[in-house]
Every structure is written in structure tokens, then in C-alpha cells.
C-alpha atoms as a PDB file:
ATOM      1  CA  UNK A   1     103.400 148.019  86.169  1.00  0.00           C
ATOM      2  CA  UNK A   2     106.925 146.042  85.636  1.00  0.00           C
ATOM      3  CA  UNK A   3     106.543 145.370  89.139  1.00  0.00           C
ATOM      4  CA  UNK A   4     103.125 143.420  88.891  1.00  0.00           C
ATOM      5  CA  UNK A   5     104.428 141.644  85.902  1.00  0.00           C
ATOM      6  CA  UNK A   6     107.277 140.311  87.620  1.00  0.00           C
ATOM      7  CA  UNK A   7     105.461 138.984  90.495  1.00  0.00           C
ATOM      8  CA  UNK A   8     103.394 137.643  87.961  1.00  0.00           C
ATOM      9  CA  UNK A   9     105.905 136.221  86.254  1.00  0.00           C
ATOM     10  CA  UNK A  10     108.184 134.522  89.488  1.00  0.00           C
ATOM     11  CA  UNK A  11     104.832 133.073  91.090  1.00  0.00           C
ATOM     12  CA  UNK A  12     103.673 131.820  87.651  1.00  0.00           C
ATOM     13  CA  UNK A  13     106.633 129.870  87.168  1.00  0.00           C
ATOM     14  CA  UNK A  14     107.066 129.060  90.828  1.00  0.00           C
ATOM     15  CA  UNK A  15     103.472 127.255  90.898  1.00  0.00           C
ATOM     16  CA  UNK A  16     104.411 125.448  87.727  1.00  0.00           C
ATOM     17  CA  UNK A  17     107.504 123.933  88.864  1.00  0.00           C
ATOM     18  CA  UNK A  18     105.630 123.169  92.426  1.00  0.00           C
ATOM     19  CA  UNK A  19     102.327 121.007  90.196  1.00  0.00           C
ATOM     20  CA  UNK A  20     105.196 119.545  88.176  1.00  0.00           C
ATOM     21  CA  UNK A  21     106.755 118.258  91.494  1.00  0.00           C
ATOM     22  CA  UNK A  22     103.422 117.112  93.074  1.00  0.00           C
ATOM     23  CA  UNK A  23     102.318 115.218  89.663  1.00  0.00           C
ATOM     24  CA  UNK A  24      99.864 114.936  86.965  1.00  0.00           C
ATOM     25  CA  UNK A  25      96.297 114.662  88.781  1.00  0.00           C
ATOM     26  CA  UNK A  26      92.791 115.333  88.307  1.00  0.00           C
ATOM     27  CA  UNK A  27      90.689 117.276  91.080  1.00  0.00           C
ATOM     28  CA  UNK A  28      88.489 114.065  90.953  1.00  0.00           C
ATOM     29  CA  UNK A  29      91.477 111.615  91.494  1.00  0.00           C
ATOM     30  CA  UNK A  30      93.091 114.040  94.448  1.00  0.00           C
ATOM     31  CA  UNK A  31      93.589 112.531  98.169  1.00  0.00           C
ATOM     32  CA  UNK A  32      92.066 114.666 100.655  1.00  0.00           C
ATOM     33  CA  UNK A  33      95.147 116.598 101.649  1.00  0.00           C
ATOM     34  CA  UNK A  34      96.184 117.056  98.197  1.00  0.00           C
ATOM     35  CA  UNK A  35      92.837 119.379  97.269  1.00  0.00           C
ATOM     36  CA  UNK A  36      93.531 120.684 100.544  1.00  0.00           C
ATOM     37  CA  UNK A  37      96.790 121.842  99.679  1.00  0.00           C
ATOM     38  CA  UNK A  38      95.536 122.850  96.248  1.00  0.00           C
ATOM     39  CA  UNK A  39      93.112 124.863  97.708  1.00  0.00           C
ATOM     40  CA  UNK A  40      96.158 126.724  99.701  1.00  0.00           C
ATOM     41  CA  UNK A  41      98.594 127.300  97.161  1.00  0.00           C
ATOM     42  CA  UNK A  42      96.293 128.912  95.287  1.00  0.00           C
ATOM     43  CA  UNK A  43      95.098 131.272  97.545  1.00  0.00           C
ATOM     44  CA  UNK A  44      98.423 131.993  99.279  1.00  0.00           C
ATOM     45  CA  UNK A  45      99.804 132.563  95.314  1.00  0.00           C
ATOM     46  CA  UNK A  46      96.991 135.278  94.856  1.00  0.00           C
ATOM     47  CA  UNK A  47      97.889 137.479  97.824  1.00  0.00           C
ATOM     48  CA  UNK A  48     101.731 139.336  96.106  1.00  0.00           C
ATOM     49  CA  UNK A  49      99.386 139.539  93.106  1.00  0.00           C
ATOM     50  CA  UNK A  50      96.392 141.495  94.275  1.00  0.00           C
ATOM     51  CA  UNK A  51      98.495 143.223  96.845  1.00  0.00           C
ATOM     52  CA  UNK A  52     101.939 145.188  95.661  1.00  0.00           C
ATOM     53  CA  UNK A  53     102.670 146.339  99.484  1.00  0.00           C
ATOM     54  CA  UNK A  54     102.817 142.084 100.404  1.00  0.00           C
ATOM     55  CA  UNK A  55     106.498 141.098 100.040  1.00  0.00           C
ATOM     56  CA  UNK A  56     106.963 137.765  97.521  1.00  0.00           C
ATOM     57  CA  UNK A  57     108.609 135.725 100.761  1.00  0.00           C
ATOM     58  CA  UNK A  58     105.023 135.982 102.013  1.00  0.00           C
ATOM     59  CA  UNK A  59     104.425 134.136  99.388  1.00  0.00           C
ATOM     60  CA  UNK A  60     107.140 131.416  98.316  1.00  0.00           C
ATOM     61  CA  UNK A  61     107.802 130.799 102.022  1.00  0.00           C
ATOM     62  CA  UNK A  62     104.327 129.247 103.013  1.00  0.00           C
ATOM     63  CA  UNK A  63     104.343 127.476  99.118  1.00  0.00           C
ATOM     64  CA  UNK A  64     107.379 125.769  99.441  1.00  0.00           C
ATOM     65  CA  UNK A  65     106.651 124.593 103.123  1.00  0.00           C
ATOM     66  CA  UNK A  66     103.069 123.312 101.963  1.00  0.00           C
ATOM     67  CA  UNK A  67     104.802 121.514  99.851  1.00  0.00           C
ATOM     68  CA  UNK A  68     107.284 119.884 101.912  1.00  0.00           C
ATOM     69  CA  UNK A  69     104.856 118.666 104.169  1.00  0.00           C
ATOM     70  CA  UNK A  70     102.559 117.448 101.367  1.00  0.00           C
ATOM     71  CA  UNK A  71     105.602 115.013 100.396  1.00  0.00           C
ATOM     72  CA  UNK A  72     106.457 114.428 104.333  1.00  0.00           C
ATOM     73  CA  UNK A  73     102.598 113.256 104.762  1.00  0.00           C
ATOM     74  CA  UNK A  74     102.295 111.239 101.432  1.00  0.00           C
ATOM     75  CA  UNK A  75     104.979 109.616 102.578  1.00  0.00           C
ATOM     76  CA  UNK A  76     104.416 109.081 105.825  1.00  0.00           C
ATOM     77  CA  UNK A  77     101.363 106.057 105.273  1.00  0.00           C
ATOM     78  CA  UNK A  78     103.937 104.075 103.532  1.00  0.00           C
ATOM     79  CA  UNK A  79     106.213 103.398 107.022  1.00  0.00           C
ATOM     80  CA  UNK A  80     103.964 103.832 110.020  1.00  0.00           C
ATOM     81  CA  UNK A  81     100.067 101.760 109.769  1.00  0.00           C
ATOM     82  CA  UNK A  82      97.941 104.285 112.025  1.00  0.00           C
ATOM     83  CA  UNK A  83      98.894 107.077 110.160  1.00  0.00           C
ATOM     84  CA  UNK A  84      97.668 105.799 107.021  1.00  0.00           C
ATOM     85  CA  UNK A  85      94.138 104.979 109.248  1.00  0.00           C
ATOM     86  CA  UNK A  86      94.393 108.666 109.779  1.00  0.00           C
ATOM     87  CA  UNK A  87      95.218 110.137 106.400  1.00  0.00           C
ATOM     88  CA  UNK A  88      93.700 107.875 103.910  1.00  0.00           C
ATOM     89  CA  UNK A  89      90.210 106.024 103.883  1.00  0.00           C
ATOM     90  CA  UNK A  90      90.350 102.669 102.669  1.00  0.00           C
ATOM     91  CA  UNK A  91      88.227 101.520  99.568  1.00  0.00           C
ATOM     92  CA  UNK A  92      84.509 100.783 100.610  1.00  0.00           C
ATOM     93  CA  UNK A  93      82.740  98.193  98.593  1.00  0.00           C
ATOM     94  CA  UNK A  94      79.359  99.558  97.714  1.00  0.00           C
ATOM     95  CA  UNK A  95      78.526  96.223  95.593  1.00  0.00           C
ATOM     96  CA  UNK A  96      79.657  93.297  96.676  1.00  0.00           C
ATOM     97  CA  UNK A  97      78.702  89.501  95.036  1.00  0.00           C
ATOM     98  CA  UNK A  98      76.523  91.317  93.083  1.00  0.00           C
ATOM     99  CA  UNK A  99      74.421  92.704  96.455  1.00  0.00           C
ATOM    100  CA  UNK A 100      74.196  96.454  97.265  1.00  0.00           C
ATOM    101  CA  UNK A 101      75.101  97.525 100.496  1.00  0.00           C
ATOM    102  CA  UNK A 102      72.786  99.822 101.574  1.00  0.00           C
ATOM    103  CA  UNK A 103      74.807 100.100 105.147  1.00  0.00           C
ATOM    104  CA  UNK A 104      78.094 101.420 103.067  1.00  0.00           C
ATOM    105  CA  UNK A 105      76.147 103.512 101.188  1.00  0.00           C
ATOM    106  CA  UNK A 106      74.837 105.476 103.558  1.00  0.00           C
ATOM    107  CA  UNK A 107      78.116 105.628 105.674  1.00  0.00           C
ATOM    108  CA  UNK A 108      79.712 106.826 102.750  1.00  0.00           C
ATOM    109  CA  UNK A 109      76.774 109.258 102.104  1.00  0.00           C
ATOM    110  CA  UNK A 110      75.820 107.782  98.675  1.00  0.00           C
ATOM    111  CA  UNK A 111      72.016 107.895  97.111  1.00  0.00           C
ATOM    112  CA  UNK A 112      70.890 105.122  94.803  1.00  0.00           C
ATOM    113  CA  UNK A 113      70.266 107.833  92.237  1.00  0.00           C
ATOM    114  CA  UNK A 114      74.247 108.457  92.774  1.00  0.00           C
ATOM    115  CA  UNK A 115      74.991 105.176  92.178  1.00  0.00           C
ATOM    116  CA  UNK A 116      72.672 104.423  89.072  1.00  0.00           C
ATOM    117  CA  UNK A 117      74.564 108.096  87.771  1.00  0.00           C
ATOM    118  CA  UNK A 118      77.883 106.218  88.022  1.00  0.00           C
ATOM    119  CA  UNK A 119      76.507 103.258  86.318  1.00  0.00           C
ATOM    120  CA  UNK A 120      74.977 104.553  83.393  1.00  0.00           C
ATOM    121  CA  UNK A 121      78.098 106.925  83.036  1.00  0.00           C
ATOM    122  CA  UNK A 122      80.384 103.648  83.208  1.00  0.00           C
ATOM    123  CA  UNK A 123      78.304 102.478  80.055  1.00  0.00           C
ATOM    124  CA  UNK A 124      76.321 100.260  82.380  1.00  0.00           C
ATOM    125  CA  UNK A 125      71.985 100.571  82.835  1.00  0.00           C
ATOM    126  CA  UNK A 126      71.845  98.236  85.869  1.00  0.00           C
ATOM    127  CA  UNK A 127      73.588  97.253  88.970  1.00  0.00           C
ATOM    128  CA  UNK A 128      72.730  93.890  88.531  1.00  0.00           C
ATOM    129  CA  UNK A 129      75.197  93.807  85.599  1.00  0.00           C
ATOM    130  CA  UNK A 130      78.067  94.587  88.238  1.00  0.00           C
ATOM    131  CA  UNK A 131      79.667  91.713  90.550  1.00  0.00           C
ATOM    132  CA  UNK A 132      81.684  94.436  92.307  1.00  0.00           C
ATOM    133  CA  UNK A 133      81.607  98.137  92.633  1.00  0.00           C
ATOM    134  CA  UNK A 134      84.450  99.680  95.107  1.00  0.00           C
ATOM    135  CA  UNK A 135      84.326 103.881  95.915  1.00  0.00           C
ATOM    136  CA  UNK A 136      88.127 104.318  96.032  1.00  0.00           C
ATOM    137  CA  UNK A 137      90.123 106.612  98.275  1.00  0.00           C
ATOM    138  CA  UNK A 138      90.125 109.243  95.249  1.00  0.00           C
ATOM    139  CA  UNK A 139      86.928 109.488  95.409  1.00  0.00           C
ATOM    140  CA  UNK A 140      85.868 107.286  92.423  1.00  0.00           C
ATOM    141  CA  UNK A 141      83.599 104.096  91.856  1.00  0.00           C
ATOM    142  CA  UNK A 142      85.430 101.395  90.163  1.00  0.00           C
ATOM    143  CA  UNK A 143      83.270  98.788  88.559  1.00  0.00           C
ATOM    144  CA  UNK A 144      83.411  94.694  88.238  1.00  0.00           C
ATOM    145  CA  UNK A 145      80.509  93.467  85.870  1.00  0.00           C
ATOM    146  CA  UNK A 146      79.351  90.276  86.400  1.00  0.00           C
ATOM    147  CA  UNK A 147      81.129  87.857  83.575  1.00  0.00           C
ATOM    148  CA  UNK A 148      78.274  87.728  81.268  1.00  0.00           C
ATOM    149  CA  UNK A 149      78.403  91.469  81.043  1.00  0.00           C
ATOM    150  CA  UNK A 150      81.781  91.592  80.278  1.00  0.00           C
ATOM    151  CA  UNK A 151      82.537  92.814  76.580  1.00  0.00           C
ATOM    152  CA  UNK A 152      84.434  90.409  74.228  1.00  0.00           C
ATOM    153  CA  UNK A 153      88.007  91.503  73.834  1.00  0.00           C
ATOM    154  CA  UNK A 154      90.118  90.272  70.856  1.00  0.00           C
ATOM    155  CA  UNK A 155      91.438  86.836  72.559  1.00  0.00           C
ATOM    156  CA  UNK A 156      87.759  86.174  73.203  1.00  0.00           C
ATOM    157  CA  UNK A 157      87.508  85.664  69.323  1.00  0.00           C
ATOM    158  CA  UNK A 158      90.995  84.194  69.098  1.00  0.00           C
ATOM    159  CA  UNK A 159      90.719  81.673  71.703  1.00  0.00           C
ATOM    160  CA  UNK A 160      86.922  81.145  72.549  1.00  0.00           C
ATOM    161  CA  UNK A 161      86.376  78.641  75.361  1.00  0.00           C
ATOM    162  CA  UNK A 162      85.105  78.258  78.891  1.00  0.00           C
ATOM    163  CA  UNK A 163      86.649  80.979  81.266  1.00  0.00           C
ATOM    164  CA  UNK A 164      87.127  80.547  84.971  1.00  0.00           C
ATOM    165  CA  UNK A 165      84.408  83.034  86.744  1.00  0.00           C
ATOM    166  CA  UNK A 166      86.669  86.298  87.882  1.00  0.00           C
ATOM    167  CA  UNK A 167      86.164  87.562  91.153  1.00  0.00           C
ATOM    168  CA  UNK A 168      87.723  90.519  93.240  1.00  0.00           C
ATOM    169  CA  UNK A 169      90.995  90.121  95.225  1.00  0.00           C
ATOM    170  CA  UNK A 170      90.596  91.399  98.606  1.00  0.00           C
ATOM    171  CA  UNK A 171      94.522  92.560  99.622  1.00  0.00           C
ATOM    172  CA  UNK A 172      94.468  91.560 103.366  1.00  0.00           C
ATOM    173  CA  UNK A 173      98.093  92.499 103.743  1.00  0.00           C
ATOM    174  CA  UNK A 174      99.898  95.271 102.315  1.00  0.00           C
ATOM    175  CA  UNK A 175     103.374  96.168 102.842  1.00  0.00           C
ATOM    176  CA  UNK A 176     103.531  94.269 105.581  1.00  0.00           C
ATOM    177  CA  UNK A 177     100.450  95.443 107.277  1.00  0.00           C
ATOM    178  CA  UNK A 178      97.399  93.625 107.949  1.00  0.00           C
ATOM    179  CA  UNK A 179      94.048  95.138 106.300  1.00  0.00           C
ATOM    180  CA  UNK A 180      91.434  94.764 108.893  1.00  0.00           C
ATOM    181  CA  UNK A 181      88.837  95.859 106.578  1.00  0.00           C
ATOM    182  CA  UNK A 182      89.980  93.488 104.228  1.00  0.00           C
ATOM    183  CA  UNK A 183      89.815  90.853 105.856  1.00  0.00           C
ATOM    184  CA  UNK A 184      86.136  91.570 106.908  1.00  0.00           C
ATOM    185  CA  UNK A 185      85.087  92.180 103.104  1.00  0.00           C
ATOM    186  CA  UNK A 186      86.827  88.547 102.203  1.00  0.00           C
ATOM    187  CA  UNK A 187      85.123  87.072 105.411  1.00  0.00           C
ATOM    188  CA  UNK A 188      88.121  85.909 106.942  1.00  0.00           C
ATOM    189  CA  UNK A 189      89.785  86.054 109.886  1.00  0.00           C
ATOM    190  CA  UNK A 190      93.375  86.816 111.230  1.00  0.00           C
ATOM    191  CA  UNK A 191      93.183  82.695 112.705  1.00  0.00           C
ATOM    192  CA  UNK A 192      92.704  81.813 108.453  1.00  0.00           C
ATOM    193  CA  UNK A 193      95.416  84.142 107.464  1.00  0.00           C
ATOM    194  CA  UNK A 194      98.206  83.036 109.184  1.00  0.00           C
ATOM    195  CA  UNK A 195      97.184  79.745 108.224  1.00  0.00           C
ATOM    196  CA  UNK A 196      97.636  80.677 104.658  1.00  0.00           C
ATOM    197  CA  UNK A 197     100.676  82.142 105.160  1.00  0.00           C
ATOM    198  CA  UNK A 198     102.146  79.094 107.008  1.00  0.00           C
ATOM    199  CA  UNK A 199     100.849  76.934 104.245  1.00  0.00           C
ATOM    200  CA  UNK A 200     103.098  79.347 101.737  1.00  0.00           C
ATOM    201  CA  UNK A 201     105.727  78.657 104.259  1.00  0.00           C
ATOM    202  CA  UNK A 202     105.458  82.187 105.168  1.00  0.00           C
ATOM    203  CA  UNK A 203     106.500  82.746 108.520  1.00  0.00           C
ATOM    204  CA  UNK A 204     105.865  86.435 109.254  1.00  0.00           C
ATOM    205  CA  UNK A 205     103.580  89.193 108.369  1.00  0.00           C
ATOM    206  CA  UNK A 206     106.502  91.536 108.212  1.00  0.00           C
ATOM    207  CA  UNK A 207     107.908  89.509 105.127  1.00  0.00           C
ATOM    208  CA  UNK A 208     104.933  90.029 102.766  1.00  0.00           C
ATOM    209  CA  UNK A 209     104.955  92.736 100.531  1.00  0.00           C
ATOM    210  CA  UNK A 210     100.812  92.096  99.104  1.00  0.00           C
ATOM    211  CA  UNK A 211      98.781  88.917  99.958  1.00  0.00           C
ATOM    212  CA  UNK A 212      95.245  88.717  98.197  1.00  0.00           C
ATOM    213  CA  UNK A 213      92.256  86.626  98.465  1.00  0.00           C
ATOM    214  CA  UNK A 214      89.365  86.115  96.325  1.00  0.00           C
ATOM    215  CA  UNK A 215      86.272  84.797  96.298  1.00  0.00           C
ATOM    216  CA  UNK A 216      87.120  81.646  95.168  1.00  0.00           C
ATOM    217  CA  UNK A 217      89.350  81.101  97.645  1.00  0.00           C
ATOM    218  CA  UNK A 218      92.718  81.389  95.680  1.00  0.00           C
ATOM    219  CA  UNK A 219      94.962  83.429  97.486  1.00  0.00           C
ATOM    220  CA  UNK A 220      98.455  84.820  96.266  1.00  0.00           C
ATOM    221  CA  UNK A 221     101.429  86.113  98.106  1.00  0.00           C
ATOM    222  CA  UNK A 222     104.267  88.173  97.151  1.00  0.00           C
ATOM    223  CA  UNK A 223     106.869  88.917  99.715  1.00  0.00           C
ATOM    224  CA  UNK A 224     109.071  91.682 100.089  1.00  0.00           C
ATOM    225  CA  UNK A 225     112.196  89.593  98.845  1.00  0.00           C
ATOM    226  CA  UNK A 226     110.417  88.996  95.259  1.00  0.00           C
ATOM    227  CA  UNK A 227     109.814  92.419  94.448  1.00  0.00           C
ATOM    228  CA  UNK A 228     113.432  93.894  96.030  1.00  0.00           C
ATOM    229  CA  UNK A 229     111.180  95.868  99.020  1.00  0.00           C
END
């Protein structure tokens, strides 16, 4: 009995100090490797618990090198582009100008009743209230309501006047990268963007930290000297 409480005990504290380390995160705000890995821990944490002939190395080995290569591959995306492409799915933009896609709904496997769900749980009863509505990597639909759906915040009574129409900002580069898909959402092309970024005197890709473009055409660019990257 002593036994099972101490095994209890070490991979208790040992699967603590491993969340701890990954972060603070919802199932519903998990990557895909991340639930993965969840899914593993758990399972490889239950096996010296249900079985007092399975030595604890069984046990802390395989956790600690899930872990290790749940850092290694998080970190991965951020220095080499196709691995990102393989690990992470960008954002797909469901709504867009205040038009549903049916064409990214269905690649992304999405009903209308799904997206009317997600609506009405955002506090909205239409989609034609939303400008923009993007299903994020995690999983989760981010809504843009169309300005005369927006509620009135504070300033609005403090300062009441004519406000410029808000739009979404499409980041066509990211750390350097180019974002094809991006690009395709803001209907550019890669002829426009350098264009842009000679314009900001920019005169490489590599020196741009995040450039965006919205609708409206205004485009900003912050470069990897700015923000110390």
C-alpha cells in the first residue's frame, strides 16, 4: 500500500511540474500536437499506477522525452517556414467582407448550423452582423462584426464622432516569411508586396518582423530592428 502511494505521489507531482512547464491552456485552445501529447502523458502516467510490477523509469523516461520534443517542435515553426506548413494550419477565413465562404467551410468541415452555434454563442443572431469571422489554428472562430454592430465602449460616449470603417489586417509576412495564404485572402500578389516594401524603403523580406494589409489598403510594417528580433 505505501508503495502505490508513493508512485502516486512522484507521478502526481511529476505531471504537475511537466503542465506547469508546458503552460496554462484549455483543451479547446490546444495545437494539434499539444492534445496529442496530452493524450500521451496521460496514458503513459497511468501505467506504474495500475500496474505495481511496471518500474517508475517506464514511466518518467517516455514523460520527460514527450516533453522535450513538444518544446523542440513548438519551437521548431519559429526558424524553419515548411515546418510550420507541416505542424500548424494557418487561420481560414470562414467570413470574409461580410460573405460566407461556403468553399472554406466545407474544407474545413464546418455546417452552417456550426457556424450559426458559434454566432449565437458569441452574443451574435446573424452572420450578417459579422464583417469577418477567422477559425484559428486552436481551433476557435474569432469574430469581426460589421461597425454598426459593434457595442459602444466608454470613449464612444466620451468622444462621439465619425469613426474610420475597421477592417481586418491580413499579415502577409511574418517573421520574415511570406504568408502565401495571406496574400490570397488580401488579394494581392508577391509583384504588390515588394512594391510596398520598397515604398517603406524596405529592401528585403528577411528584415521584416510583421507586415499587414487591410482592406482599405493601409498597410504597416515593423521590421526586425524595431522590435530587437
Amino acid at each position: 500500500m505505501a508503495a502505490v502511494f508513493l508512485r502516486t505521489l512522484i507521478i502526481y507531482v511529476l505531471l504537475i511540474a511537466v503542465m506547469r512547464f508546458l503552460g496554462k491552456r484549455q483543451i479547446g485552445e490546444m495545437q494539434i500536437s499539444e492534445l496529442v501529447t496530452t493524450f500521451l502523458l496521460s496514458d503513459l502516467a497511468a501505467q506504474p499506477l495500475v500496474g505495481a510490477s511496471v518500474p517508475m523509469s517506464y514511466a518518467i523516461v517516455p514523460i520527460i522525452t514527450l516533453v522535450c520534443l513538444e518544446v523542440f517542435f513548438s519551437f521548431l515553426p519559429t526558424k524553419i517556414g515548411f515546418m510550420k506548413k507541416l505542424l500548424d494550419s494557418p487561420p481560414s477565413i470562414i467570413i470574409g467582407k461580410g460573405k460566407i465562404d461556403r468553399r472554406e467551410m466545407m474544407r474545413m468541415r464546418m455546417s452552417m448550423e456550426d457556424l450559426i452555434c458559434e454566432l449565437q454563442l458569441a452574443g451574435y443572431t446573424s452572420p450578417a452582423e459579422i464583417d469577418y469571422a477567422v477559425l484559428e489554428p486552436n481551433g476557435k472562430l474569432a469574430f469581426f462584426p460589421a461597425d454598426e454592430e459593434k457595442p459602444l465602449t466608454k470613449g464612444d460616449f466620451c468622444n462621439i464622432r465619425a469613426a474610420e470603417p475597421k477592417s481586418l489586417a491580413h499579415p502577409v509576412i511574418i517573421d520574415g516569411k511570406i504568408m502565401e495564404y495571406a496574400l490570397r485572402d488580401a488579394a494581392k500578389d508577391k509583384k504588390w508586396l515588394f512594391s510596398a516594401l520598397k515604398k517603406a524603403h524596405v529592401n528585403d523580406v528577411g528584415e521584416v518582423f510583421l507586415m499587414t494589409v487591410d482592406d482599405a489598403e493601409k498597410t504597416e510594417i515593423i521590421t526586425k530592428k524595431e522590435c530587437g528580433a
